[in-house]
N, C-alpha and C. Protein backbone atom coordinates (compact mmCIF):
# COMPACT_ATOMS: atom_id res chain seq x y z
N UNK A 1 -37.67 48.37 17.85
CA UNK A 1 -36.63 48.71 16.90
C UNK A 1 -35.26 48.23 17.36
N UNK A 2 -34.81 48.20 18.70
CA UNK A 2 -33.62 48.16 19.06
C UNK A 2 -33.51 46.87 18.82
N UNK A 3 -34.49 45.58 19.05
CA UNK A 3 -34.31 44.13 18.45
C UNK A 3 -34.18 43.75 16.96
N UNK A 4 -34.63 44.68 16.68
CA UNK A 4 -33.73 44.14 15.10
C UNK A 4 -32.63 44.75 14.94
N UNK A 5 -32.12 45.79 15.73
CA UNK A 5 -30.76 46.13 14.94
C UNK A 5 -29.48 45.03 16.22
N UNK A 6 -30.29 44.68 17.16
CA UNK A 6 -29.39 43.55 17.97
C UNK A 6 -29.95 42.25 16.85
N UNK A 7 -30.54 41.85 16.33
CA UNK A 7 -30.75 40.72 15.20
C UNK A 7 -29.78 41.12 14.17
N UNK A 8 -29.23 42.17 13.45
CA UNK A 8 -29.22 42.34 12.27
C UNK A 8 -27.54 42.54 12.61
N UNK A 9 -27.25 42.71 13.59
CA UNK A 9 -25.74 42.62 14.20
C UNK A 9 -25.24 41.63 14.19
N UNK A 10 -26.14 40.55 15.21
CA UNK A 10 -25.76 38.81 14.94
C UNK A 10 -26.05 38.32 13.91
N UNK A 11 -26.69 38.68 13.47
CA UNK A 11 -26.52 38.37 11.90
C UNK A 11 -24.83 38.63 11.29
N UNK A 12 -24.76 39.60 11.15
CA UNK A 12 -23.48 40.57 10.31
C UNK A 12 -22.06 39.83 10.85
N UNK A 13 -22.07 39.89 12.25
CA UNK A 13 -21.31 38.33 13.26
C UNK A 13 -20.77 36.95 12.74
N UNK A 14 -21.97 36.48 12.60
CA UNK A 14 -22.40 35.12 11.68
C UNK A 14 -21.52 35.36 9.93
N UNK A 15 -21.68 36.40 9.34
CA UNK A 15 -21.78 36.16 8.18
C UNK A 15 -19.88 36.37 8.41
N UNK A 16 -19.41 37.44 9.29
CA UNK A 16 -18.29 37.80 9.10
C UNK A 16 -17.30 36.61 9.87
N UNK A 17 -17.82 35.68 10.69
CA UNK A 17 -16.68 34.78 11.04
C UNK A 17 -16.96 33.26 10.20
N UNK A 18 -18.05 33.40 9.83
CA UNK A 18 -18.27 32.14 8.94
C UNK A 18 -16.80 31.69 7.62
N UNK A 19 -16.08 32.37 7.32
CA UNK A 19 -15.30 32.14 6.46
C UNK A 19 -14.13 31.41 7.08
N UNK A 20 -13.87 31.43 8.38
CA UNK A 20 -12.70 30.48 9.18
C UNK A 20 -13.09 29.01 8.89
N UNK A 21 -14.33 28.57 8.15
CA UNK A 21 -14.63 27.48 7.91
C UNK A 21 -13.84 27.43 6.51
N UNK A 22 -13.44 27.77 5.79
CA UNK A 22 -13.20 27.84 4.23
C UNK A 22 -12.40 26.60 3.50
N UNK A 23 -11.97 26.14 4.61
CA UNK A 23 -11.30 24.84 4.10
C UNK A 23 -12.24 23.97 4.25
N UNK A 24 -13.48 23.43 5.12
CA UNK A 24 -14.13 22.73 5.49
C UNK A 24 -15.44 22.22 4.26
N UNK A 25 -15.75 21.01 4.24
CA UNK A 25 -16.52 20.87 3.38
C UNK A 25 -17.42 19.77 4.25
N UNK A 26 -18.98 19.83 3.77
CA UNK A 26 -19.96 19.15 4.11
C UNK A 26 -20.70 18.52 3.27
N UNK A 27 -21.74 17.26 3.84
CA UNK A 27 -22.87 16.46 2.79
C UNK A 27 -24.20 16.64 3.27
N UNK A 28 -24.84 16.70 2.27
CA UNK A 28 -26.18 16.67 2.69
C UNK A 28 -26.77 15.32 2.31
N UNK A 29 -27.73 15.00 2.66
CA UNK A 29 -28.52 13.48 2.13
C UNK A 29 -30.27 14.09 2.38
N UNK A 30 -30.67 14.02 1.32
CA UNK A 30 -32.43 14.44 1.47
C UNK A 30 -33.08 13.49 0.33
N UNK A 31 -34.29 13.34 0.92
CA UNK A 31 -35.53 12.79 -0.52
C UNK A 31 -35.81 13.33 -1.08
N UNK A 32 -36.33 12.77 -2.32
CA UNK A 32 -37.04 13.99 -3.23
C UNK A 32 -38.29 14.07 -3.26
N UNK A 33 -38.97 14.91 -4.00
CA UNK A 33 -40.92 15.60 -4.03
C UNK A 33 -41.21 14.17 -5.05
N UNK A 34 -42.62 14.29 -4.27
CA UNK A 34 -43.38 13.88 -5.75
C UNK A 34 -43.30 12.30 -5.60
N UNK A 35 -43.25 11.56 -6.82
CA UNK A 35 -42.71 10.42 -6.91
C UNK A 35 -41.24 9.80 -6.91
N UNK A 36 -41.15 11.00 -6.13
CA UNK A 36 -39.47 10.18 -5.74
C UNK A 36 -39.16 10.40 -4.41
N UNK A 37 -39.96 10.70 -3.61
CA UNK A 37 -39.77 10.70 -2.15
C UNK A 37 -39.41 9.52 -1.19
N UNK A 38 -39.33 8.74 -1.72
CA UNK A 38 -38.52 7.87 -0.86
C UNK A 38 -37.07 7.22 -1.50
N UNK A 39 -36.85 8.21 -2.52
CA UNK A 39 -35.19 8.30 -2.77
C UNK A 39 -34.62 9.02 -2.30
N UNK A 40 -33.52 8.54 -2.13
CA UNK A 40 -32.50 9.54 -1.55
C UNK A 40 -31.50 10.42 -2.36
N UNK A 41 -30.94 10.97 -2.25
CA UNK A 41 -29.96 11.97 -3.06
C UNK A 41 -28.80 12.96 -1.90
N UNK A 42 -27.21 12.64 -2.19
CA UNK A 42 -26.79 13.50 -1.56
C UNK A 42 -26.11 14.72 -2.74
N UNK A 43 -25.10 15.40 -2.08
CA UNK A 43 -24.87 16.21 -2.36
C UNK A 43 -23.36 16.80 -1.59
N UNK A 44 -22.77 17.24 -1.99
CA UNK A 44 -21.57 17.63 -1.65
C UNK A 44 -21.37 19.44 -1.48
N UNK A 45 -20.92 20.02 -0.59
CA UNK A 45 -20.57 21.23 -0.60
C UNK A 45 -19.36 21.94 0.12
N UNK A 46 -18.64 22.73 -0.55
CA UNK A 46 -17.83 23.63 -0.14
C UNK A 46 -17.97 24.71 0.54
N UNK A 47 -17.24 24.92 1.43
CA UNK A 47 -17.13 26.87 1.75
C UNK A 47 -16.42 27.52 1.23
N UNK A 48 -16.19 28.31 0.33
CA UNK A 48 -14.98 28.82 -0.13
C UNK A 48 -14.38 29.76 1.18
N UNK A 49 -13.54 30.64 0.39
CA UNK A 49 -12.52 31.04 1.17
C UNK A 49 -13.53 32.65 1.72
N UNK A 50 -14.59 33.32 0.63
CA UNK A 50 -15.24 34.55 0.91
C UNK A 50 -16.64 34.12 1.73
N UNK A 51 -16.49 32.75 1.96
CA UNK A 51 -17.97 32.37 2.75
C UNK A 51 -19.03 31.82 2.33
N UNK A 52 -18.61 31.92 1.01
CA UNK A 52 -19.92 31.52 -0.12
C UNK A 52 -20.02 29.85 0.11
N UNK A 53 -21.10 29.49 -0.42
CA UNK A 53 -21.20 27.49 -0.71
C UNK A 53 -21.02 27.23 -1.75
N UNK A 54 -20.01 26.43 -2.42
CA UNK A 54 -20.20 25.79 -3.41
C UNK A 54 -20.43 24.56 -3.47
N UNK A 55 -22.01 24.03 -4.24
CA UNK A 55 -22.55 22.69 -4.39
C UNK A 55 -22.06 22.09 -5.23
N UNK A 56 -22.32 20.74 -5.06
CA UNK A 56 -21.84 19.67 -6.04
C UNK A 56 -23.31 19.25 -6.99
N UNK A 57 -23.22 18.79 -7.66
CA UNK A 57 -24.48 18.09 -8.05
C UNK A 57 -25.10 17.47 -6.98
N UNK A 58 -26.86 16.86 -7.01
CA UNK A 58 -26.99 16.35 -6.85
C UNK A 58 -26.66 14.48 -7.05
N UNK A 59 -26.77 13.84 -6.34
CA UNK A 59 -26.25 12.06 -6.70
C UNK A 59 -27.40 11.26 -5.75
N UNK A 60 -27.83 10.96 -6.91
CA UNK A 60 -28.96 9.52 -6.79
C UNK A 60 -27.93 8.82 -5.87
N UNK A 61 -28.60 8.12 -4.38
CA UNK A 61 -28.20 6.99 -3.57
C UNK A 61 -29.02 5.68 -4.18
N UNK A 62 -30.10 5.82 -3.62
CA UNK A 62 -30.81 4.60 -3.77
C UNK A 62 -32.34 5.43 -2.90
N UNK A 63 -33.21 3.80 -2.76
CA UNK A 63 -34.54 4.14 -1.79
C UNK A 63 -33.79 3.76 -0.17
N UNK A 64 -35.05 5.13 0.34
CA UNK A 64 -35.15 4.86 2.09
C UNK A 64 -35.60 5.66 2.59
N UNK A 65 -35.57 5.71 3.72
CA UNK A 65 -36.49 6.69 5.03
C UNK A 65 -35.50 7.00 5.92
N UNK A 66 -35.98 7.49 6.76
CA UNK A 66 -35.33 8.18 7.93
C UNK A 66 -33.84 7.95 8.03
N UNK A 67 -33.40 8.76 6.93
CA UNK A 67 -32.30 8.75 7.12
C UNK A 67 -31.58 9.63 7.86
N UNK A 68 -29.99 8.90 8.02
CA UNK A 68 -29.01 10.05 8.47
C UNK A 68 -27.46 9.97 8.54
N UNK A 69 -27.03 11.12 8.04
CA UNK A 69 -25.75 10.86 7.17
C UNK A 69 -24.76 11.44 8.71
N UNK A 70 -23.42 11.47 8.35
CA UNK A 70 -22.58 11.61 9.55
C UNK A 70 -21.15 11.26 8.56
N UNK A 71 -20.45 12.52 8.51
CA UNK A 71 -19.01 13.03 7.85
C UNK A 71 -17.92 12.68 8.77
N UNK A 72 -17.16 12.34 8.62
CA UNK A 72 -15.58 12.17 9.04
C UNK A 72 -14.24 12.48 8.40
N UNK A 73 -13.76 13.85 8.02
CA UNK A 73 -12.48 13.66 6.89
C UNK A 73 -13.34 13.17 6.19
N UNK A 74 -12.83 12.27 4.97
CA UNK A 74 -13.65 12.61 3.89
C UNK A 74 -14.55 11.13 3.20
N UNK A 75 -14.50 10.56 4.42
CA UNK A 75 -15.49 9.40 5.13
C UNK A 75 -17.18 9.95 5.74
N UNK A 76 -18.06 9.52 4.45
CA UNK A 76 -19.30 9.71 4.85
C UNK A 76 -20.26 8.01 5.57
N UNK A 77 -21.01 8.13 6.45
CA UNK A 77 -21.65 6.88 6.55
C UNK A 77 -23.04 7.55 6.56
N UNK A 78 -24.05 6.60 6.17
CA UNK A 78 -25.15 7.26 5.69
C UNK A 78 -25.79 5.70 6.26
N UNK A 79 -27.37 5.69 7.35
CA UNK A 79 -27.96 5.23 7.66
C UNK A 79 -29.40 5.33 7.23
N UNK A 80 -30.25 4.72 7.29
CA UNK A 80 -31.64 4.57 6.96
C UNK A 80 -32.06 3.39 7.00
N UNK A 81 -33.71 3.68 6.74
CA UNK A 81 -34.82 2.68 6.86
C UNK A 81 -35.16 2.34 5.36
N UNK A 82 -35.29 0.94 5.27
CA UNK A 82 -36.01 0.59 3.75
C UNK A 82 -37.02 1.39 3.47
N UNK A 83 -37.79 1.38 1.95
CA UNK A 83 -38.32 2.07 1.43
C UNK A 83 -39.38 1.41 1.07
N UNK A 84 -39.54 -0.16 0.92
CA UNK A 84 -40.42 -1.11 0.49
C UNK A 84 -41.51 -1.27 1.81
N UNK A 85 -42.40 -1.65 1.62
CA UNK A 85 -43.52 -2.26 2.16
C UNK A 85 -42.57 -3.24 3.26
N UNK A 86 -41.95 -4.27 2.64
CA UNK A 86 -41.41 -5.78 2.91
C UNK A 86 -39.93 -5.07 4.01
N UNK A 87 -39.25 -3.96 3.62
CA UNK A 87 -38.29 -3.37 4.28
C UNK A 87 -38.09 -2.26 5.00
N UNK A 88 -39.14 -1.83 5.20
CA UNK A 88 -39.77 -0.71 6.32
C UNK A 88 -39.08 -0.28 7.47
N UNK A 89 -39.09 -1.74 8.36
CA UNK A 89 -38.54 -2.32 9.77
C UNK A 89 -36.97 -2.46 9.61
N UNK A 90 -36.33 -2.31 8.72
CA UNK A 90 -34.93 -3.15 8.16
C UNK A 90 -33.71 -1.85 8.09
N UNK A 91 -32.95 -2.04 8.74
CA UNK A 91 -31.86 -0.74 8.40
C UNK A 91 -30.57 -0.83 7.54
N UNK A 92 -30.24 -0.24 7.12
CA UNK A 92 -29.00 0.05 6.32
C UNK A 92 -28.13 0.84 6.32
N UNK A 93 -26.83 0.38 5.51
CA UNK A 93 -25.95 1.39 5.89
C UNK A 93 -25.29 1.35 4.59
N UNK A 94 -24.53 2.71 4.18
CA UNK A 94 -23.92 2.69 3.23
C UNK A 94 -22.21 3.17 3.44
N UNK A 95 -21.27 3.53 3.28
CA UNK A 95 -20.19 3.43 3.56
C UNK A 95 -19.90 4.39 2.23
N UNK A 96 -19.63 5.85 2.37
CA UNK A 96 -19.42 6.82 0.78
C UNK A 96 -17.67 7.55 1.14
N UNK A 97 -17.22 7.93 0.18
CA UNK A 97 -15.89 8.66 -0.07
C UNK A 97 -15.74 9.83 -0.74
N UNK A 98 -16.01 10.88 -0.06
CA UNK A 98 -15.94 12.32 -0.95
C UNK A 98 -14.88 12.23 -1.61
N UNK A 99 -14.87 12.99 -2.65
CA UNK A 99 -14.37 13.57 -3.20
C UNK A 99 -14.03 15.18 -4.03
N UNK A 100 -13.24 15.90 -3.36
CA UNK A 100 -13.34 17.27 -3.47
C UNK A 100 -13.36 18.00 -4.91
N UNK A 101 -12.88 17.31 -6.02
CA UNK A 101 -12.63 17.70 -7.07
C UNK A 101 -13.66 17.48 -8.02
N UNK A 102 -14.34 16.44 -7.72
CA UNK A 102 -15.52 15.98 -8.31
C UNK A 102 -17.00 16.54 -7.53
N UNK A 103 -16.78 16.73 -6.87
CA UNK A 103 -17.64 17.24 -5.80
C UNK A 103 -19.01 16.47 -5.48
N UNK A 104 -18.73 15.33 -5.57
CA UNK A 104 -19.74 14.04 -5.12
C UNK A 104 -19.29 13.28 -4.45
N UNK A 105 -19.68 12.15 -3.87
CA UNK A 105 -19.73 11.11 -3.02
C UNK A 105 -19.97 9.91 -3.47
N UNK A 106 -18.95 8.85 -3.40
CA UNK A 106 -18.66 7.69 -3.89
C UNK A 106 -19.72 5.96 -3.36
N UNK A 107 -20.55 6.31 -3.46
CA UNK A 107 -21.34 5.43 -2.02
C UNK A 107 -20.97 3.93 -2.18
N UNK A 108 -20.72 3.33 -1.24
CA UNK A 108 -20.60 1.45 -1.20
C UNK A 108 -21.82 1.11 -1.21
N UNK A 109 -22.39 -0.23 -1.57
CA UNK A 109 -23.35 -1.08 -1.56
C UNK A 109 -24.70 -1.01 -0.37
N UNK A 110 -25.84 -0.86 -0.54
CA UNK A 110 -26.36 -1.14 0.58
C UNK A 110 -26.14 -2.14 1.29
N UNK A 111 -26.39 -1.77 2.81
CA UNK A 111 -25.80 -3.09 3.54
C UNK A 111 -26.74 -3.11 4.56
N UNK A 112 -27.59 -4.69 4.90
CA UNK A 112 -28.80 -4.51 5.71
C UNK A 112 -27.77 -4.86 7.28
N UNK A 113 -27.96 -4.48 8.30
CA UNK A 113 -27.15 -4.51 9.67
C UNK A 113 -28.24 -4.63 10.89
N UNK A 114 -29.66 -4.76 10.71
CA UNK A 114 -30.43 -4.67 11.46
C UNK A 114 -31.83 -4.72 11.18
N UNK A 115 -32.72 -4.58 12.16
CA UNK A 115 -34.57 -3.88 12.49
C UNK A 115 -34.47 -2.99 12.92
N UNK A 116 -35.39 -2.07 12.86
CA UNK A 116 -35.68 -0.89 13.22
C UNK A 116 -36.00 0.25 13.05
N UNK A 117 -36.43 1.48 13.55
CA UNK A 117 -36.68 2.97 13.03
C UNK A 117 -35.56 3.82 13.75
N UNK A 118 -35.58 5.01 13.06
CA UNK A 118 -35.06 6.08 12.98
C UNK A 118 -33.56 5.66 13.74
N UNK A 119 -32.89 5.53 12.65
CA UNK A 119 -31.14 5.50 12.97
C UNK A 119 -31.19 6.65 12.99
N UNK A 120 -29.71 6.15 14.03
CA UNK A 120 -28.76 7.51 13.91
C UNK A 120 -27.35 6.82 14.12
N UNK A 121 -26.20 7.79 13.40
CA UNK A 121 -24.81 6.97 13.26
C UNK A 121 -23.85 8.19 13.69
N UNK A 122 -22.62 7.63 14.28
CA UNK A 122 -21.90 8.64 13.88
C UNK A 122 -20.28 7.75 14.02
N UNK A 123 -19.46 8.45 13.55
CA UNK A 123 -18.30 7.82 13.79
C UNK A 123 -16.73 8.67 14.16
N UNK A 124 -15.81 8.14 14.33
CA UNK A 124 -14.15 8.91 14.57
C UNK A 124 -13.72 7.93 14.26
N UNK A 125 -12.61 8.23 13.63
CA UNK A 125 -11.66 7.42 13.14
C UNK A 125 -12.15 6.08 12.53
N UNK A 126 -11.55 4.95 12.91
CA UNK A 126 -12.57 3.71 12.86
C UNK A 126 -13.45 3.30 13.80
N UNK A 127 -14.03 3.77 14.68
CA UNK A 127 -14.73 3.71 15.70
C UNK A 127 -15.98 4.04 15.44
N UNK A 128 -17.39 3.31 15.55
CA UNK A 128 -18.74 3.64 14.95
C UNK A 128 -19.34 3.25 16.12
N UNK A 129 -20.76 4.39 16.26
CA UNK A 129 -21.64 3.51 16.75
C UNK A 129 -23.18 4.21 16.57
N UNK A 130 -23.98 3.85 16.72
CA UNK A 130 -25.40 3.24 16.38
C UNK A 130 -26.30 3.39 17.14
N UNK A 131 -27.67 4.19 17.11
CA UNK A 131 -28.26 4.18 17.80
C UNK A 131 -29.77 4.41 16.72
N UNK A 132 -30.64 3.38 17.56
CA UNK A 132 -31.83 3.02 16.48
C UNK A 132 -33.51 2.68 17.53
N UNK A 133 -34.36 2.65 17.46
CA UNK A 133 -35.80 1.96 17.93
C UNK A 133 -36.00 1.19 17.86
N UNK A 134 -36.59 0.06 18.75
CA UNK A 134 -37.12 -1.34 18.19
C UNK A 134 -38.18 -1.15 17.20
N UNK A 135 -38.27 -2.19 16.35
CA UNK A 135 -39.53 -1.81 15.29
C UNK A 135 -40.66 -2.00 16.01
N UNK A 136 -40.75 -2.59 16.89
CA UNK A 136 -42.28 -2.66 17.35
C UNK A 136 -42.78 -2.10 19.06
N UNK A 137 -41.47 -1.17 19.31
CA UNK A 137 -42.50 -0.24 20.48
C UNK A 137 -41.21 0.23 20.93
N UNK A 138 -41.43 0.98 22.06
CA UNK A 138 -40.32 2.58 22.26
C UNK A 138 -38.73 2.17 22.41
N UNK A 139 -38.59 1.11 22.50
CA UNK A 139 -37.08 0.96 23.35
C UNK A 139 -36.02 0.72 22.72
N UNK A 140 -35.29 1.56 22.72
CA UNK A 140 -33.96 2.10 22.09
C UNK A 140 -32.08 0.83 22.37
N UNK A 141 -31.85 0.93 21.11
CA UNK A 141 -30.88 0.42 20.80
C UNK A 141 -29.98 0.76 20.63
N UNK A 142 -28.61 0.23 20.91
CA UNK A 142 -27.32 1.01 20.35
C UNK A 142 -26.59 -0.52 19.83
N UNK A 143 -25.32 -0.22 19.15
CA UNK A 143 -24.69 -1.06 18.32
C UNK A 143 -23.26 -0.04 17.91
N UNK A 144 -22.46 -0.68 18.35
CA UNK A 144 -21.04 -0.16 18.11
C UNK A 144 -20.22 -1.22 17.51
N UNK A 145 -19.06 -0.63 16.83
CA UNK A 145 -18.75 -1.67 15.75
C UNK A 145 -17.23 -0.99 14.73
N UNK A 146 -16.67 -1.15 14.17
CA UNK A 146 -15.74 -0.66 13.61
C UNK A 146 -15.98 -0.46 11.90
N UNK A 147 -14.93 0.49 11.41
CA UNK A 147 -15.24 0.79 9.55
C UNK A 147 -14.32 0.14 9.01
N UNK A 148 -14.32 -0.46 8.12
CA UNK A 148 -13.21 -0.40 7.09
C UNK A 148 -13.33 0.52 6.18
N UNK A 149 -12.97 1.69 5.45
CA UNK A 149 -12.97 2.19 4.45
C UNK A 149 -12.82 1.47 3.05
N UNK A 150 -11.84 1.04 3.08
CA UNK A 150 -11.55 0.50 1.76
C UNK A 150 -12.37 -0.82 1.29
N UNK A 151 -13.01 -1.03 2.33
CA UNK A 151 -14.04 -2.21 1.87
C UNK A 151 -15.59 -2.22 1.59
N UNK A 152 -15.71 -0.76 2.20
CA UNK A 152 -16.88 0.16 2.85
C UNK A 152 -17.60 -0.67 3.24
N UNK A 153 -17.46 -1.14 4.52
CA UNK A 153 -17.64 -2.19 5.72
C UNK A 153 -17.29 -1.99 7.10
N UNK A 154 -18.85 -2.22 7.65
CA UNK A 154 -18.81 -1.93 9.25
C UNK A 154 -19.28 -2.71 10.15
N UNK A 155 -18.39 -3.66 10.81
CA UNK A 155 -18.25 -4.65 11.37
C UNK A 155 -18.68 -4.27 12.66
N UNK A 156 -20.25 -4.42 13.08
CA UNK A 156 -20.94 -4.28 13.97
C UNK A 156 -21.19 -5.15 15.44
N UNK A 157 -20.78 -5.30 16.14
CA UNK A 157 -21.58 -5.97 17.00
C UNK A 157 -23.14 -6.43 17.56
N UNK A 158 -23.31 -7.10 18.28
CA UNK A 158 -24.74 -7.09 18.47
C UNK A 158 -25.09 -5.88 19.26
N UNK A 159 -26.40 -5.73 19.03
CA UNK A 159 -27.29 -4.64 19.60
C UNK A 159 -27.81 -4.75 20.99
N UNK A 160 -27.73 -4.22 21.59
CA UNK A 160 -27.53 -3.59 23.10
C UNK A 160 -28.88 -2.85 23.49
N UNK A 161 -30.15 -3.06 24.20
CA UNK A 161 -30.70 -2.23 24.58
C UNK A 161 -30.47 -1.27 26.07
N UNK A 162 -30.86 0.08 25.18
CA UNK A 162 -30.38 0.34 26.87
C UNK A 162 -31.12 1.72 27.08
N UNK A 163 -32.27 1.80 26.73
CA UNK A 163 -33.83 2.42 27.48
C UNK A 163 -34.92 2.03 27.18
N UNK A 164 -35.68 1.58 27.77
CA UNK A 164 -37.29 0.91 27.68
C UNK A 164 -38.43 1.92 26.89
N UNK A 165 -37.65 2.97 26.60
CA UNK A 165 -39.24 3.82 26.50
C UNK A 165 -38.78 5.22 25.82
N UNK A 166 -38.49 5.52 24.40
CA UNK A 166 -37.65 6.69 24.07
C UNK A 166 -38.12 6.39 22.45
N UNK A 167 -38.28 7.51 21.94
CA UNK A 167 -37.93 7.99 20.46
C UNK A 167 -36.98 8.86 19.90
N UNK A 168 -36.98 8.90 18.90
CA UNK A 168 -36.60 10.05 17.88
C UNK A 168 -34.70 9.89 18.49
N UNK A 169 -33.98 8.88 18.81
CA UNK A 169 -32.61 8.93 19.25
C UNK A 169 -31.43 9.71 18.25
N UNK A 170 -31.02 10.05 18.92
CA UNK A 170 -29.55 10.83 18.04
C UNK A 170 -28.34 10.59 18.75
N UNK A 171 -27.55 10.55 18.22
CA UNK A 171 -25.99 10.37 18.61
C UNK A 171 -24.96 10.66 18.50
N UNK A 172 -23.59 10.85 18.97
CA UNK A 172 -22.65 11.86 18.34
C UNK A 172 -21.47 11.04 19.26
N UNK A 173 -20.74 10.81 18.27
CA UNK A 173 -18.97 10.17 19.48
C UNK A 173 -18.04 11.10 19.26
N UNK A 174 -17.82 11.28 20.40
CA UNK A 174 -16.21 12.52 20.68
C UNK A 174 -15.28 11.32 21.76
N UNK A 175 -14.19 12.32 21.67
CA UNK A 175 -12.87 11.43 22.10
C UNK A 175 -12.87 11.52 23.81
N UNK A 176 -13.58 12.29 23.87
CA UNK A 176 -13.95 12.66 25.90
C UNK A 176 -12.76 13.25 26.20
N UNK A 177 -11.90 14.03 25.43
CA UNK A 177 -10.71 14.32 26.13
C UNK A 177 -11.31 16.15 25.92
């Protein structure tokens, strides 16, 4: 008994400081069921000021796989794997622009930047970088590169291996200060 009322506390915790977020807003990017599972769709959401979420519609992207999205201010970049047979191995990137009033996301053009499985992106300011699988066995890649916003364009460098033997990579850039 005494573990759920220490659960049901952190809980009550959670719910009561969650509102210091209230200015903050987030995206989601998921596939859909059925015959549309290898589309993508994001989505836009608010915190209000009492804690609650307010969603945006859903918004058709396009096809892909393993994706993964990564927010900045109100700069989204959104990575993935083709969706075709022929584009499987092939990565992309899209370059999106929230918008709070509309409560969707503006997406740029697909843009092919590579081979490979399971991206991962993240970015600061104009500063990006990249981390992905070789398509054909464990060893991991990175690729750093800069954004333009207004062109929704990310001027990549070449790709860098730098572990022989790894899956499932994720990534995250902070300022190290």
């Amino acid at each position: 008994m005494r573990t759920r009322v220490v659960l049901l506390a952190s809980v009550l915790t959670l719910a009561l400081t969650f509102p210091t977020f209230a200015e903050d807003c987030f995206v989601e990017v998921s596939s859909g069921a059925g015959d549309q599972e290898d589309v993508m769709f994001s989505r836009v959401c608010k915190v209000k000021d009492d804690g609650t979420l307010d969603w945006g519609n859903k918004i058709k992207i396009g096809k892909g796989k393993s994706h993964c999205v990564y927010l900045d201010g109100k700069t989204a970049l959104l990575v993935h794997r083709g969706a075709a047979k022929e584009t499987e191995e092939t990565l992309f990137y899209h370059v999106g622009t929230v918008d709070l009033t509309t409560m969707a996301i503006t997406w740029g053009p697909e843009v092919k930047y590579a081979n490979g499985s399971q991206p991962s992106i993240s970015f600061k300011g104009t500063r990006v970088v990249q981390v992905h699988r070789s398509p054909n066995n464990d060893r991991l890649w990175i690729m750093t590169g800069t954004i333009d916003v207004q062109r929704q364009q990310i001027a990549f460098g070449e790709p860098v291996k730098y572990d022989e033997a790894g899956r499932s990579p994720s990534i995250s850039l902070g300022s190290g200060k």
